[in-house]
Protein backbone atom coordinates (compact mmCIF):
# COMPACT_ATOMS: atom_id res chain seq x y z
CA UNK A 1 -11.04 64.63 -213.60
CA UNK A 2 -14.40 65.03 -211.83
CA UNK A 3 -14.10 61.49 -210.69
CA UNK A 4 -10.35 61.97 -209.55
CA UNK A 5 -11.88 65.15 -207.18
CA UNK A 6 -14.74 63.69 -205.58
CA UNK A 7 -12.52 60.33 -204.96
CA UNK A 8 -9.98 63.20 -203.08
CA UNK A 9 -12.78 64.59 -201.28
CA UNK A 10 -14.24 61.04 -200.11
CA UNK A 11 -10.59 60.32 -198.73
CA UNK A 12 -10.51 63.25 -196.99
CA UNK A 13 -13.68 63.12 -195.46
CA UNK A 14 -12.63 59.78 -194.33
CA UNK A 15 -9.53 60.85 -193.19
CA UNK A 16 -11.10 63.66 -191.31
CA UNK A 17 -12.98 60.92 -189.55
CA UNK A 18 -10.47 58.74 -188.21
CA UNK A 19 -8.35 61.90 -187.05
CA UNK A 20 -11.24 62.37 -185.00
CA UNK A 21 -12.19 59.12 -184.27
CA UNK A 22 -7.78 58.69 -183.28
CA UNK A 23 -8.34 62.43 -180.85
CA UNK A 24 -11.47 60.73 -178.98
CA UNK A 25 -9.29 57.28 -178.09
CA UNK A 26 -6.34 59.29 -177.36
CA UNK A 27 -8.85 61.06 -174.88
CA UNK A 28 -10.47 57.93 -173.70
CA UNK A 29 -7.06 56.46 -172.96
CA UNK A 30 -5.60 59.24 -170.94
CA UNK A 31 -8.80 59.72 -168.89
CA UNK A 32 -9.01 55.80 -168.28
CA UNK A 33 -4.76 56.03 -166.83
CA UNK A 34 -5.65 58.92 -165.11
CA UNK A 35 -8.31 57.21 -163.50
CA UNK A 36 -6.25 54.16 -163.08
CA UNK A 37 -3.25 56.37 -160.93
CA UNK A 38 -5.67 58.09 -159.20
CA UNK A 39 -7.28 54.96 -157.98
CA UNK A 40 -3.48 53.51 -157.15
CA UNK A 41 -2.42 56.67 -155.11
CA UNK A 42 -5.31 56.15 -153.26
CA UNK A 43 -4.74 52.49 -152.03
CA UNK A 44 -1.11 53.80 -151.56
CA UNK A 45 -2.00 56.30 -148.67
CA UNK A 46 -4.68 53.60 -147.60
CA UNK A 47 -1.62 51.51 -147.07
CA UNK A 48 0.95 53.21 -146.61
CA UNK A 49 -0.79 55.91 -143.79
CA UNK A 50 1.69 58.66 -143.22
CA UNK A 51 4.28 57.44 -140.75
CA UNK A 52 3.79 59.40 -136.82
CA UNK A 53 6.56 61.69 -136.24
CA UNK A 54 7.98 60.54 -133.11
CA UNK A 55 9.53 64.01 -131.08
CA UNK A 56 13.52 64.83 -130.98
CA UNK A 57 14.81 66.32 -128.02
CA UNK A 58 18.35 66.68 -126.06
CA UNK A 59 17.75 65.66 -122.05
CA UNK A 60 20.09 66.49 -119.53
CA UNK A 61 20.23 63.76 -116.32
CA UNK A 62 22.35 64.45 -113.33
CA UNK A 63 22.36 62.52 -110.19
CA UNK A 64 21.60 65.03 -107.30
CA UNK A 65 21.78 62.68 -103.82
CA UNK A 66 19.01 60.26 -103.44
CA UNK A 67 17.14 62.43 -106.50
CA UNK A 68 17.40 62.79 -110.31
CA UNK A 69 17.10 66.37 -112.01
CA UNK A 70 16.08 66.10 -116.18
CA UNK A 71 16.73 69.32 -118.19
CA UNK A 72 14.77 69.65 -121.35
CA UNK A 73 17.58 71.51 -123.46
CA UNK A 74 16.30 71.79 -127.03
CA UNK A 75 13.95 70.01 -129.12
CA UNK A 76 10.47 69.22 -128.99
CA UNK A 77 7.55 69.27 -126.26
CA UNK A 78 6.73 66.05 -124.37
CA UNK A 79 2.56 65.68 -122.87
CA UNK A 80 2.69 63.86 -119.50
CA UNK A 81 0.57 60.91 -120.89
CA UNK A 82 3.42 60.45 -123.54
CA UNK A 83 6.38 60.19 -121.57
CA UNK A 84 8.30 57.51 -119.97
CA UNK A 85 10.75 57.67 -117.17
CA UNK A 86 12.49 54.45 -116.18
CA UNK A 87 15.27 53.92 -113.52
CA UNK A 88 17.07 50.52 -113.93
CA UNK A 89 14.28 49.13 -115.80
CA UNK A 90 11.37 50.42 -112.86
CA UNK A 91 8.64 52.85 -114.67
CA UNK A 92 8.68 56.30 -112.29
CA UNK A 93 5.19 57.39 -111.71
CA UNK A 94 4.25 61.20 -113.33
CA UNK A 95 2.67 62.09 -110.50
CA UNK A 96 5.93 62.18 -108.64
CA UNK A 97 7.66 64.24 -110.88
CA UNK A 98 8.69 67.90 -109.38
CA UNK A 99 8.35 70.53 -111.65
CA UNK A 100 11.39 73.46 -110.83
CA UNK A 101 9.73 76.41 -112.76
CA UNK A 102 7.79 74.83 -114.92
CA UNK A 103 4.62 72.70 -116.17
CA UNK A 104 3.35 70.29 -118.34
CA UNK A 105 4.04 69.64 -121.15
CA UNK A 106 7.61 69.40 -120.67
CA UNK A 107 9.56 72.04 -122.82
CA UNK A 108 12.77 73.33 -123.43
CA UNK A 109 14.35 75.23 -120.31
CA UNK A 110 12.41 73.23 -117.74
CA UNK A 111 13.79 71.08 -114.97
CA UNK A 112 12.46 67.89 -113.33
CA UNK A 113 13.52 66.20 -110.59
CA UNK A 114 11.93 63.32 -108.65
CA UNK A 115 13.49 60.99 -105.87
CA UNK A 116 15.21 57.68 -106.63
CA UNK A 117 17.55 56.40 -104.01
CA UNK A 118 21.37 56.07 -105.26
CA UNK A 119 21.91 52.33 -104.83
CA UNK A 120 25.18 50.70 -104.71
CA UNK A 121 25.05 49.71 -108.30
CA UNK A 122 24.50 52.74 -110.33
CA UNK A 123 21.45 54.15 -112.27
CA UNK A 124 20.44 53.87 -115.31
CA UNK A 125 17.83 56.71 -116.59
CA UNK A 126 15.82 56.12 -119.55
CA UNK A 127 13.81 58.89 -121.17
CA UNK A 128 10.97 57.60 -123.42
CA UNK A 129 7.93 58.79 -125.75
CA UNK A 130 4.93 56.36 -126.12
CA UNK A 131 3.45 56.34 -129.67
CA UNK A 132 -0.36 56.43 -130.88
CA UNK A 133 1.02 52.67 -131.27
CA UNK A 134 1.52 52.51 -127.38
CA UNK A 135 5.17 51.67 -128.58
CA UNK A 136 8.05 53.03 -126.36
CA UNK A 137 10.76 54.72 -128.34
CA UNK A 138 14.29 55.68 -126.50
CA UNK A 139 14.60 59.81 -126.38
CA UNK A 140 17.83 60.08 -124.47
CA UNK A 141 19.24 58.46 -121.84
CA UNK A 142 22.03 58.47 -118.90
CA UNK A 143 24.30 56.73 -116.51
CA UNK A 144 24.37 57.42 -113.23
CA UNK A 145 27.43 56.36 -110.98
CA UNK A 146 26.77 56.13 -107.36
CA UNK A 147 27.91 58.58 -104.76
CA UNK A 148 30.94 57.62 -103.19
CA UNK A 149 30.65 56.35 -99.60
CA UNK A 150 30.95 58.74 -96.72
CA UNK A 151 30.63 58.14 -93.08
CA UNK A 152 29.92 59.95 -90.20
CA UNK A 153 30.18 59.13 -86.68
CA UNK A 154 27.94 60.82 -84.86
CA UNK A 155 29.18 62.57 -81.11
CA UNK A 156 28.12 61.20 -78.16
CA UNK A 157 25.35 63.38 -76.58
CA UNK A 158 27.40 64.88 -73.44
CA UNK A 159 31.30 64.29 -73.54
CA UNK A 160 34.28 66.57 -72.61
CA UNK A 161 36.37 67.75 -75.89
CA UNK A 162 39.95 68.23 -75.11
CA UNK A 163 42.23 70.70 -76.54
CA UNK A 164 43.99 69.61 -79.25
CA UNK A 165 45.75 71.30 -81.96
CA UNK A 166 44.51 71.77 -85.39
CA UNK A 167 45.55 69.70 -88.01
CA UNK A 168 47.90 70.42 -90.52
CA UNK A 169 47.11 70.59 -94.05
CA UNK A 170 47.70 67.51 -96.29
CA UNK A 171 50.09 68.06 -99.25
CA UNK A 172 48.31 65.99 -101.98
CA UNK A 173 50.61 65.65 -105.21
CA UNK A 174 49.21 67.88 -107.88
CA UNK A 175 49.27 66.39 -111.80
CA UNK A 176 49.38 68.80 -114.37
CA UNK A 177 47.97 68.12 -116.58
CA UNK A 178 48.59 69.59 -120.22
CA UNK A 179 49.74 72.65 -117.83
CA UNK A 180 51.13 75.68 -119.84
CA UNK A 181 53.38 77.95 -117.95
CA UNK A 182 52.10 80.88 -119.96
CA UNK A 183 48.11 80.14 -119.40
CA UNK A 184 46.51 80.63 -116.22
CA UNK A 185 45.59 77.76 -113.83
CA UNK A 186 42.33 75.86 -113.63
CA UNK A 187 40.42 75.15 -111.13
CA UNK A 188 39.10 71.78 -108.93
CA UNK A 189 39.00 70.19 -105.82
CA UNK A 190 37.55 67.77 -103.71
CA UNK A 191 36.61 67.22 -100.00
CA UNK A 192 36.25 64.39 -97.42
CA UNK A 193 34.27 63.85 -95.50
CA UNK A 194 31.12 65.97 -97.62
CA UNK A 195 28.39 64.58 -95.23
CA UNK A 196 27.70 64.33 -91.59
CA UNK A 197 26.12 65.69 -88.14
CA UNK A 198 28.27 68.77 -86.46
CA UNK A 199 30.49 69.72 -85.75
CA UNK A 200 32.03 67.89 -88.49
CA UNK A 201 35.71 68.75 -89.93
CA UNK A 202 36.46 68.38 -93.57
CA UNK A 203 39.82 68.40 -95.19
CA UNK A 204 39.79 70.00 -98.92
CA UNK A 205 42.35 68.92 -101.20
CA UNK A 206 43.39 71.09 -104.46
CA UNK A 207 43.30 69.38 -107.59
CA UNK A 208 44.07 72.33 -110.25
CA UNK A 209 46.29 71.88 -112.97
CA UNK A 210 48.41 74.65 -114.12
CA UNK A 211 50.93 76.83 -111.90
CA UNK A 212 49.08 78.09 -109.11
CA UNK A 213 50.76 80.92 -107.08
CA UNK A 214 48.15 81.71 -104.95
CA UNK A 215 44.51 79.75 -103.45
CA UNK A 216 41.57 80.98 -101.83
CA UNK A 217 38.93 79.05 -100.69
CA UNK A 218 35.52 79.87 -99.64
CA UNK A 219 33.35 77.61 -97.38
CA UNK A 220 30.12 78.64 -97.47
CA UNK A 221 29.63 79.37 -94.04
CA UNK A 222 31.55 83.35 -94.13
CA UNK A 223 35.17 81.61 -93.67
CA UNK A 224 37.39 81.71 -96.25
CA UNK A 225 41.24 80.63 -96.12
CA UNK A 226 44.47 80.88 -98.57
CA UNK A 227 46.12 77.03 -97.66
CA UNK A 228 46.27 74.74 -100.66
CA UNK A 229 44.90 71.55 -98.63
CA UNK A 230 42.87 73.56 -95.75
CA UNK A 231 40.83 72.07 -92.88
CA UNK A 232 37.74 73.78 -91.98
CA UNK A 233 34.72 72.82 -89.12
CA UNK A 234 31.16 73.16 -89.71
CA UNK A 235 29.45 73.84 -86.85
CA UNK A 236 26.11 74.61 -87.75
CA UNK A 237 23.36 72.33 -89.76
CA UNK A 238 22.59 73.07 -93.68
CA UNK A 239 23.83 73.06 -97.08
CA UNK A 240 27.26 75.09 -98.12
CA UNK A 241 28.61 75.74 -101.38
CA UNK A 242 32.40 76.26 -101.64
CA UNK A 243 34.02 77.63 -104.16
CA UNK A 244 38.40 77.88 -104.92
CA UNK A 245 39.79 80.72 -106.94
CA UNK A 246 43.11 79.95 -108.14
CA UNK A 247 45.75 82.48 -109.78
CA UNK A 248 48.82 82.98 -111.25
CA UNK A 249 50.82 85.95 -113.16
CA UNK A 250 48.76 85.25 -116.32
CA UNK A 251 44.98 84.93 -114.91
CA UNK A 252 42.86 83.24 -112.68
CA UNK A 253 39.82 80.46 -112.50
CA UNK A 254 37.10 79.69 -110.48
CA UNK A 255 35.35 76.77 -109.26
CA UNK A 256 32.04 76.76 -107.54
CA UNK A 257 30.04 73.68 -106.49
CA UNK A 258 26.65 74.41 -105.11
CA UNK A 259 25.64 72.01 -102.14
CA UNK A 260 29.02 70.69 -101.58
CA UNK A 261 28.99 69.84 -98.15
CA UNK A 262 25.98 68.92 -96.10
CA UNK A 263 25.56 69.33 -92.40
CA UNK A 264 22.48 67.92 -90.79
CA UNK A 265 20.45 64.75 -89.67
CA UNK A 266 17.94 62.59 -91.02
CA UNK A 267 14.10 63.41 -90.29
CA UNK A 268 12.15 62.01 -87.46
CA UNK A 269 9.18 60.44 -88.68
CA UNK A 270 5.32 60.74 -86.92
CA UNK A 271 1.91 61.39 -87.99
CA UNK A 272 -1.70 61.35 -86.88
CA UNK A 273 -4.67 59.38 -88.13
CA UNK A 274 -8.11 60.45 -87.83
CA UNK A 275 -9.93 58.38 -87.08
CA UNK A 276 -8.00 55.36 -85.88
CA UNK A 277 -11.21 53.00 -86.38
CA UNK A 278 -14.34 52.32 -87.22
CA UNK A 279 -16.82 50.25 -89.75
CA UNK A 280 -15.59 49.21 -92.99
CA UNK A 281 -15.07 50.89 -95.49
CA UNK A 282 -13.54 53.71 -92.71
CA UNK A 283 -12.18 57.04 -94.95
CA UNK A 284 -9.42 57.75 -92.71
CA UNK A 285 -7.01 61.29 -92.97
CA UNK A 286 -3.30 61.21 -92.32
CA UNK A 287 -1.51 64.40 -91.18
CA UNK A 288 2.29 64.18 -91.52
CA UNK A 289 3.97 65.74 -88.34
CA UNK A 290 7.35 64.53 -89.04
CA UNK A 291 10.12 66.69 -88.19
CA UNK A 292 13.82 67.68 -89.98
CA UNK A 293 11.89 69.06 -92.81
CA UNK A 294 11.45 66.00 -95.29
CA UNK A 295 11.39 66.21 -98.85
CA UNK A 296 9.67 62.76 -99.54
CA UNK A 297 7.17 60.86 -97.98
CA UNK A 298 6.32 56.78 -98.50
CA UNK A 299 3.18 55.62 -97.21
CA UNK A 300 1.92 51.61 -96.01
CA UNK A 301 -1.53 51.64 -95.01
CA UNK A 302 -1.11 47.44 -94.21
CA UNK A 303 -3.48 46.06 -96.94
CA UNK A 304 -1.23 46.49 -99.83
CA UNK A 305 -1.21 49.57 -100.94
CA UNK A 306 0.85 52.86 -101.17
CA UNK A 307 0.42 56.52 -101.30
CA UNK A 308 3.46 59.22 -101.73
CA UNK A 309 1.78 62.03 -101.03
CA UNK A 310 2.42 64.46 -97.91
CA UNK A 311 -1.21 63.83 -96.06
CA UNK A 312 -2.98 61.44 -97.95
CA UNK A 313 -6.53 60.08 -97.48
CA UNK A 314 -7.06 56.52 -97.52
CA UNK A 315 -10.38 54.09 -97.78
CA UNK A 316 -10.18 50.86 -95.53
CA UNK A 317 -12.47 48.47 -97.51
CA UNK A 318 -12.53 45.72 -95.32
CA UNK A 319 -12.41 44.59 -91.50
CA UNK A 320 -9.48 43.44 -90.11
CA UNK A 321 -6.34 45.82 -88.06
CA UNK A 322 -3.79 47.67 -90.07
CA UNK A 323 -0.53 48.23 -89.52
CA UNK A 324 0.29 52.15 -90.86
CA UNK A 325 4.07 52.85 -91.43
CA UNK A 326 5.56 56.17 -92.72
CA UNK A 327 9.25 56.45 -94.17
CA UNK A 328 10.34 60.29 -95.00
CA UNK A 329 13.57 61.17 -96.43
CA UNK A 330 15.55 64.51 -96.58
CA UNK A 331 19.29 64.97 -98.06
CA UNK A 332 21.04 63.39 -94.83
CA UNK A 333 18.95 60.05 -94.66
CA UNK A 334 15.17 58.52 -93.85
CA UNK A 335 13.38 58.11 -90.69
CA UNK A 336 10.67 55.29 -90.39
CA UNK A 337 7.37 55.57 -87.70
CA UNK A 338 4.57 53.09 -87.39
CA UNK A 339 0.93 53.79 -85.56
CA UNK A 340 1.18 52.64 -82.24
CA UNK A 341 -2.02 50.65 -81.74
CA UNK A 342 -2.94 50.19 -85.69
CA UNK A 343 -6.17 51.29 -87.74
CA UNK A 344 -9.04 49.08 -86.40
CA UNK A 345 -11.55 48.49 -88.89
CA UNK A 346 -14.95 46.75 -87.95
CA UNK A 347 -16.99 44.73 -90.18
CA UNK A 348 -20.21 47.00 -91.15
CA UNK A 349 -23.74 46.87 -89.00
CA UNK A 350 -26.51 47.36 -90.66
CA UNK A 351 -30.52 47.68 -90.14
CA UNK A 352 -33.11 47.59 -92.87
CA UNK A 353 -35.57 50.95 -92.10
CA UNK A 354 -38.80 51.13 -93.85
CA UNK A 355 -40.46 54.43 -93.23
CA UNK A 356 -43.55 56.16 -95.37
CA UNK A 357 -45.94 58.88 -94.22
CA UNK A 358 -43.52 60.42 -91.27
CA UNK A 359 -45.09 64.54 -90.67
CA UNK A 360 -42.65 66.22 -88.99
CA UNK A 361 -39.39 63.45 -89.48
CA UNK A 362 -36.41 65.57 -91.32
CA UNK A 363 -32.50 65.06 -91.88
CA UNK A 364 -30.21 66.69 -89.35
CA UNK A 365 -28.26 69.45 -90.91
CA UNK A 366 -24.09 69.45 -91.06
CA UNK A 367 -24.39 65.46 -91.77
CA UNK A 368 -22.75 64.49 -95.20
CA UNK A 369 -22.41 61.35 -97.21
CA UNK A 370 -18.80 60.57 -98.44
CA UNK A 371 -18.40 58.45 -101.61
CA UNK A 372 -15.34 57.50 -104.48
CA UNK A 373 -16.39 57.64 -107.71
CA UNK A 374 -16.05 54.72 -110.28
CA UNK A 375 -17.98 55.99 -113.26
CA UNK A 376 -16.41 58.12 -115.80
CA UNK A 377 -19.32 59.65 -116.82
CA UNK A 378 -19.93 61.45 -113.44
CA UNK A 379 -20.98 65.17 -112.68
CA UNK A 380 -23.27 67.65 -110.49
CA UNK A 381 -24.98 70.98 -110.66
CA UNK A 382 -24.47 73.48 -107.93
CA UNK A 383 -25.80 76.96 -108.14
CA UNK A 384 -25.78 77.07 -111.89
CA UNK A 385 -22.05 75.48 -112.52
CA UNK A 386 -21.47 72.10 -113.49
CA UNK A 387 -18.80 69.56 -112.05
CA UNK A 388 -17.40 67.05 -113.32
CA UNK A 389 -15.74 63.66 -111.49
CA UNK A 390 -13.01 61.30 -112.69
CA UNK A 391 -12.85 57.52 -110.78
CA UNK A 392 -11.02 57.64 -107.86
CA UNK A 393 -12.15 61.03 -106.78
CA UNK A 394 -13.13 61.07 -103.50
CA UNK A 395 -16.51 63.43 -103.10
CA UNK A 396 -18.24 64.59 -99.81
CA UNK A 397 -21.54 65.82 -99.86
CA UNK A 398 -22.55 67.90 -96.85
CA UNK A 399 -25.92 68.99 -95.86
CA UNK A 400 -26.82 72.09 -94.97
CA UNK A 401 -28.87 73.95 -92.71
CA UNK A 402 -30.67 75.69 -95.86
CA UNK A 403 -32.40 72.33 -97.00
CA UNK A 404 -35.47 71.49 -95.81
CA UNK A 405 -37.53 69.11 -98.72
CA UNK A 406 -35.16 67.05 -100.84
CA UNK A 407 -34.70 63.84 -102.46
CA UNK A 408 -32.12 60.77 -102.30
CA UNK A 409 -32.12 57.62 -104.69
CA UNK A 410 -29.81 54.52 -105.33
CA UNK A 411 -29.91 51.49 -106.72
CA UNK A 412 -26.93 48.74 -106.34
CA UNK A 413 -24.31 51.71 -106.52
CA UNK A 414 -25.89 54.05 -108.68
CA UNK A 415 -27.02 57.33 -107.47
CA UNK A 416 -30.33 57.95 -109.62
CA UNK A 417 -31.20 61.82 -107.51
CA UNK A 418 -29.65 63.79 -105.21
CA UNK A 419 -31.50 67.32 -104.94
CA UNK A 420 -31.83 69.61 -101.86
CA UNK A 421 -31.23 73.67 -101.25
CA UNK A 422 -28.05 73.71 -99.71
CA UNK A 423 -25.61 71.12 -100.28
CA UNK A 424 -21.62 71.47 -99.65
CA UNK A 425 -18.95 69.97 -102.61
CA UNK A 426 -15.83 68.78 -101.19
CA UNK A 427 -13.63 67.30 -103.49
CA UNK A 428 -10.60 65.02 -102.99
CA UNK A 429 -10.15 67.82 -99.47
CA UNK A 430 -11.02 70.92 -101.49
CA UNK A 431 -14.28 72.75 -100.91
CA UNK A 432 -15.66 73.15 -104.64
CA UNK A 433 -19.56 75.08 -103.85
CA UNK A 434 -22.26 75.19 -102.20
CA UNK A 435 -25.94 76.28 -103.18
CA UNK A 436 -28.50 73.98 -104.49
CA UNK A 437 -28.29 71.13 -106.51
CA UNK A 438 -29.81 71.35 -109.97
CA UNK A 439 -28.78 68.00 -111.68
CA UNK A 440 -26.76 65.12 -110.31
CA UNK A 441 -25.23 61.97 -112.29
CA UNK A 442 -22.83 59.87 -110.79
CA UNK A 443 -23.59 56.12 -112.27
CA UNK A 444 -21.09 54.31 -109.94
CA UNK A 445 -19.54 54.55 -106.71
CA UNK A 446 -18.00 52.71 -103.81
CA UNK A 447 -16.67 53.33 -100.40
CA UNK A 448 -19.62 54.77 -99.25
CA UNK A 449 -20.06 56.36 -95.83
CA UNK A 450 -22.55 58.42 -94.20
CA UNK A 451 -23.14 60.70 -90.98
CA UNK A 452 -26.92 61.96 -92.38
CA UNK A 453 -29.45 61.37 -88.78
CA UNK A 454 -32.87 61.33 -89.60
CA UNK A 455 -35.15 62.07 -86.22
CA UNK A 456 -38.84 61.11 -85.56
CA UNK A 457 -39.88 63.00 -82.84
CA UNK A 458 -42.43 62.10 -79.99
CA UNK A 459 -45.54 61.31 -81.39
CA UNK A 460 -45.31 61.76 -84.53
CA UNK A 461 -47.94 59.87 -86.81
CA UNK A 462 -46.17 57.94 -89.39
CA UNK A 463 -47.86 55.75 -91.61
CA UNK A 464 -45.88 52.32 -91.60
CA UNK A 465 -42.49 51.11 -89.74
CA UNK A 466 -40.85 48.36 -90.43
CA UNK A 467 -36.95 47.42 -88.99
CA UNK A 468 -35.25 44.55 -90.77
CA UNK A 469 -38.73 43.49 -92.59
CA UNK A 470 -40.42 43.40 -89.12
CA UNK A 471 -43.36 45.88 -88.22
CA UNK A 472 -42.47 48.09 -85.16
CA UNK A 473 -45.19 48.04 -82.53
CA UNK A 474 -46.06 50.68 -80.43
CA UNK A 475 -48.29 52.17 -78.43
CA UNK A 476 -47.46 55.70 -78.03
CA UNK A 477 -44.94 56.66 -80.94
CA UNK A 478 -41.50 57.59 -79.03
CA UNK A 479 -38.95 59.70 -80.38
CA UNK A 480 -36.78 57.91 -82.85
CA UNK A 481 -33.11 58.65 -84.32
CA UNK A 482 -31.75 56.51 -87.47
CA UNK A 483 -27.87 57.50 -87.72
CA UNK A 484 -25.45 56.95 -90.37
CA UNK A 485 -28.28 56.35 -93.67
CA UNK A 486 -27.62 54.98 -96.83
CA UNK A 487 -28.14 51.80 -98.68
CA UNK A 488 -29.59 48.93 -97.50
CA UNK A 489 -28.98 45.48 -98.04
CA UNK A 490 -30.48 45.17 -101.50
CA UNK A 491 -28.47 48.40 -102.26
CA UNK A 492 -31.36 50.03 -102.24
CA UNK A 493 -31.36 54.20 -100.55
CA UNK A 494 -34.77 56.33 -101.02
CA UNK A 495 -35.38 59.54 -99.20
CA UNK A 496 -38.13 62.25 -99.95
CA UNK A 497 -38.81 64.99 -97.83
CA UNK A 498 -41.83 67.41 -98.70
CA UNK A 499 -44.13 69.61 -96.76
CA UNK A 500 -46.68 67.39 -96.22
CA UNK A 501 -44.47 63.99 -95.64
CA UNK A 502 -41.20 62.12 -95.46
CA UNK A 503 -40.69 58.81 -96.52
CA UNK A 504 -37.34 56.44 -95.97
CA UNK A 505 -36.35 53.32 -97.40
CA UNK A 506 -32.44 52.28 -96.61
CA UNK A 507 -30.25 50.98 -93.82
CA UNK A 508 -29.06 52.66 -90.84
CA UNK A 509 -25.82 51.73 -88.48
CA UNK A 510 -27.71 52.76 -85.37
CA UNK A 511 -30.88 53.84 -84.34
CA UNK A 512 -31.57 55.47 -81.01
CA UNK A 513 -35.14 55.26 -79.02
CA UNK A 514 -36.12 57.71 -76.58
């Protein structure tokens, strides 16, 4: 029997064993899948990245004239370096979208409208969202049918109007259309001609359905009238909305439509550039001074490019005579001018000016060097602030009265200093500062021009003077002006100023003796 127990207690000692030894794989194996699905649902998202959720939103396009209006009705935001707006096929430029109350990014409630000429085909608008992918995906889209044609002739600028009669009203045949004698009438109309110069006479013809009993009309202009198929004369220029109330025993209704009929002329086109010539590259300003109150502008500076602002300022980058044209546009039509004599643009002059050792040679104050920006990495420090410059700003730098010692550096169109007392920002037209310059950065630039004069007056006892790598002789020093500084031909610019010196290395346009 003593054999029989400790034979028991062997087997379940052994037993005990391989329970435990069976609880340690069964551990084993569930850490080792575990493991194993962890590993796999990683390599899944690595994969399988969580898709981008493209936006949803409802857009409402209407045809307005020679413009488009969007309304954002519902749905989600769109960030003006995200969306898309294409007009048979033709991407529309952001800039030249209008906001009407609003900002971007474009949200729910807001209106945009931009101009787009109705052809004689019609328009189709195409609203778009461009991925982190840079894919285009289709938000909404519209067809626009084109206006129907309207002429006007206009009157002859002195003639003799005889009396004549008015004209009767024009019974147009009415359809009704799912008309209820027991529901009250709805209404709708339409008008010919809608455009033209005045006086201009316009015959209205009622297009309600339902049993109408009784009309009244109102023009826009004060005059009102209770004919089904009235005539009425415009006399004066603008924009009327009419509206027709119609009635019968069991109600009325009420249409309005806002900007109906249009009275008025196209816009006379004319501007002024300043200045009209000069050495290339030559920053020149346009001024619109058209007249008729335009509502778009479309610029041709004559060397292939295009601006659509109202004044814009363009850079002539090389020689040659340009042909300026401006088009402007308004609700009745466009109006086209072209410069007269042309932008004349002459090829640069320039003189290599090596100066050292000048005592009493200094900048003339209220000069500035002008200058578009190409690096991205661009900025300045005025007076303790800091700004910063995107390519294709245009940046003037004028000198002040308040500077006396200062330094200028380039190399090959890279500013490496720029520091003096009192220095003006202007910025694409807008003053930004002025004070002194703390820290300047801008690694590229082009389309520089200058109007900095450096004098040398009578006498004064320079060190060394060399023009275009020759030494200037002299016996008595005369008085000396260098205009329009900057680089030279190397692309090299140095200018120091101190109290005890000034020092010059750069090229000049012009430099006056005497």
């Amino acid at each position: 029997m003593r054999g029989c127990r400790q034979v028991r207690n062997r087997n379940g000692v052994a037993m005990k064993k391989e329970h435990a030894m069976t609880q340690i794989q069964t551990i084993v194996i569930l850490t080792v899948v575990m493991v194993v699905l962890f590993l796999l649902g990683v390599i899944l998202v690595i994969w399988n990245p969580i898709p981008e959720r493209i936006p949803q939103a409802t857009i409402s396009i209407e045809g307005e004239g020679d413009s488009i209006v969007m309304q954002h009705v519902n749905g989600d935001s769109f960030p003006s370096d995200r969306l898309i707006v294409k007009v048979n096929g033709d991407v529309q430029p952001n800039s030249n979208m209008n906001f009407q109350g609003g900002t971007w990014p474009w949200s729910p409630g807001e209106r945009i409208q931009f101009y787009y000429p109705s052809p004689d085909a019609p328009r189709l608008v195409e609203v778009m969202y461009v991925t982190d992918k840079g894919e285009s995906i289709l938000i909404d889209k519209a067809r626009l049918e084109p206006p129907p044609v309207i002429s006007a002739t206009p009157l002859p600028v002195e003639m003799v109007l005889p009396v004549t009669p008015t004209p009767l009203p024009t019974n147009i045949p009415v359809s009704l259309k799912d008309a209820n004698p027991f529901q009250p009438p709805v209404s709708d109309f339409t008008a010919e001609p809608r455009v033209g110069d005045p006086p201009l006479t316009v015959t209205f013809h009622d297009l309600s359905y339902g049993q109408v009993s009784e009309y009244l009309w109102s023009f826009g202009d004060g005059s009102t009238s209770t004919l089904q198929n009235p005539v009425h004369t415009y006399f004066v220029p603008g924009s009327y909305t009419v509206s027709l109330l119609v009635s019968n025993a069991y109600g009325s209704n009420r249409r309005t439509a806002a900007d109906f009929i249009v009275i008025g002329s196209p816009p006379v086109a004319k501007f002024l550039a300043e200045p009209s010539g000069g050495q290339a590259p030559l920053t020149v300003q346009f001024t619109d001074l058209s007249t008729g109150n335009p509502k778009s502008w479309e610029w041709s500076f004559g060397d292939g490019t295009q601006s659509f602002e109202k004044n814009p300022v363009h850079i002539f980058q090389q020689a040659g005579q340009y042909n300026v044209t401006l088009r402007v546009t308004n609700a009745y039509g466009t109006g086209k001018y072209s410069h007269e004599t042309g932008i004349n643009v002459t090829a640069p002059t320039k003189m290599d000016v090596y100066l050292t050792g000048s005592v009493n040679g200094a900048l003339v104050p209220d000069g500035y060097v002008r200058l578009r920006v190409t690096d991205p990495a661009s900025s300045m420090k005025i007076a303790g602030k800091i700004y910063t410059f995107e390519p294709g700003d245009l940046i003037q730098l004028i000198y002040g009265s308040g500077s006396s010692d200062g330094t200028i550096s380039t190399d090959k169109n890279r500013f490496t200093a720029f520091n003096f007392n009192d220095i003006t920002l202007v910025k694409n037209g807008e003053t930004l500062a002025r004070g002194p310059v703390n820290s300047f950065s801008i690694g590229g630039f082009d389309s520089y021009s200058s109007t900095l004069n450096i004098t040398i007056p009578r006498g004064d006892p320079y060190t060394t003077l060399y023009i275009n790598s020759e030494p200037y002789k002299y016996v008595e020093s005369p008085k000396f002006t260098f205009s329009g500084i900057g680089p030279d031909s190397a692309g090299r610019f140095f200018y120091q100023k101190s109290a005890q010196s000034m020092n010059f290395q750069g090229g000049i346009t012009e430099m006056t003796i005497g």
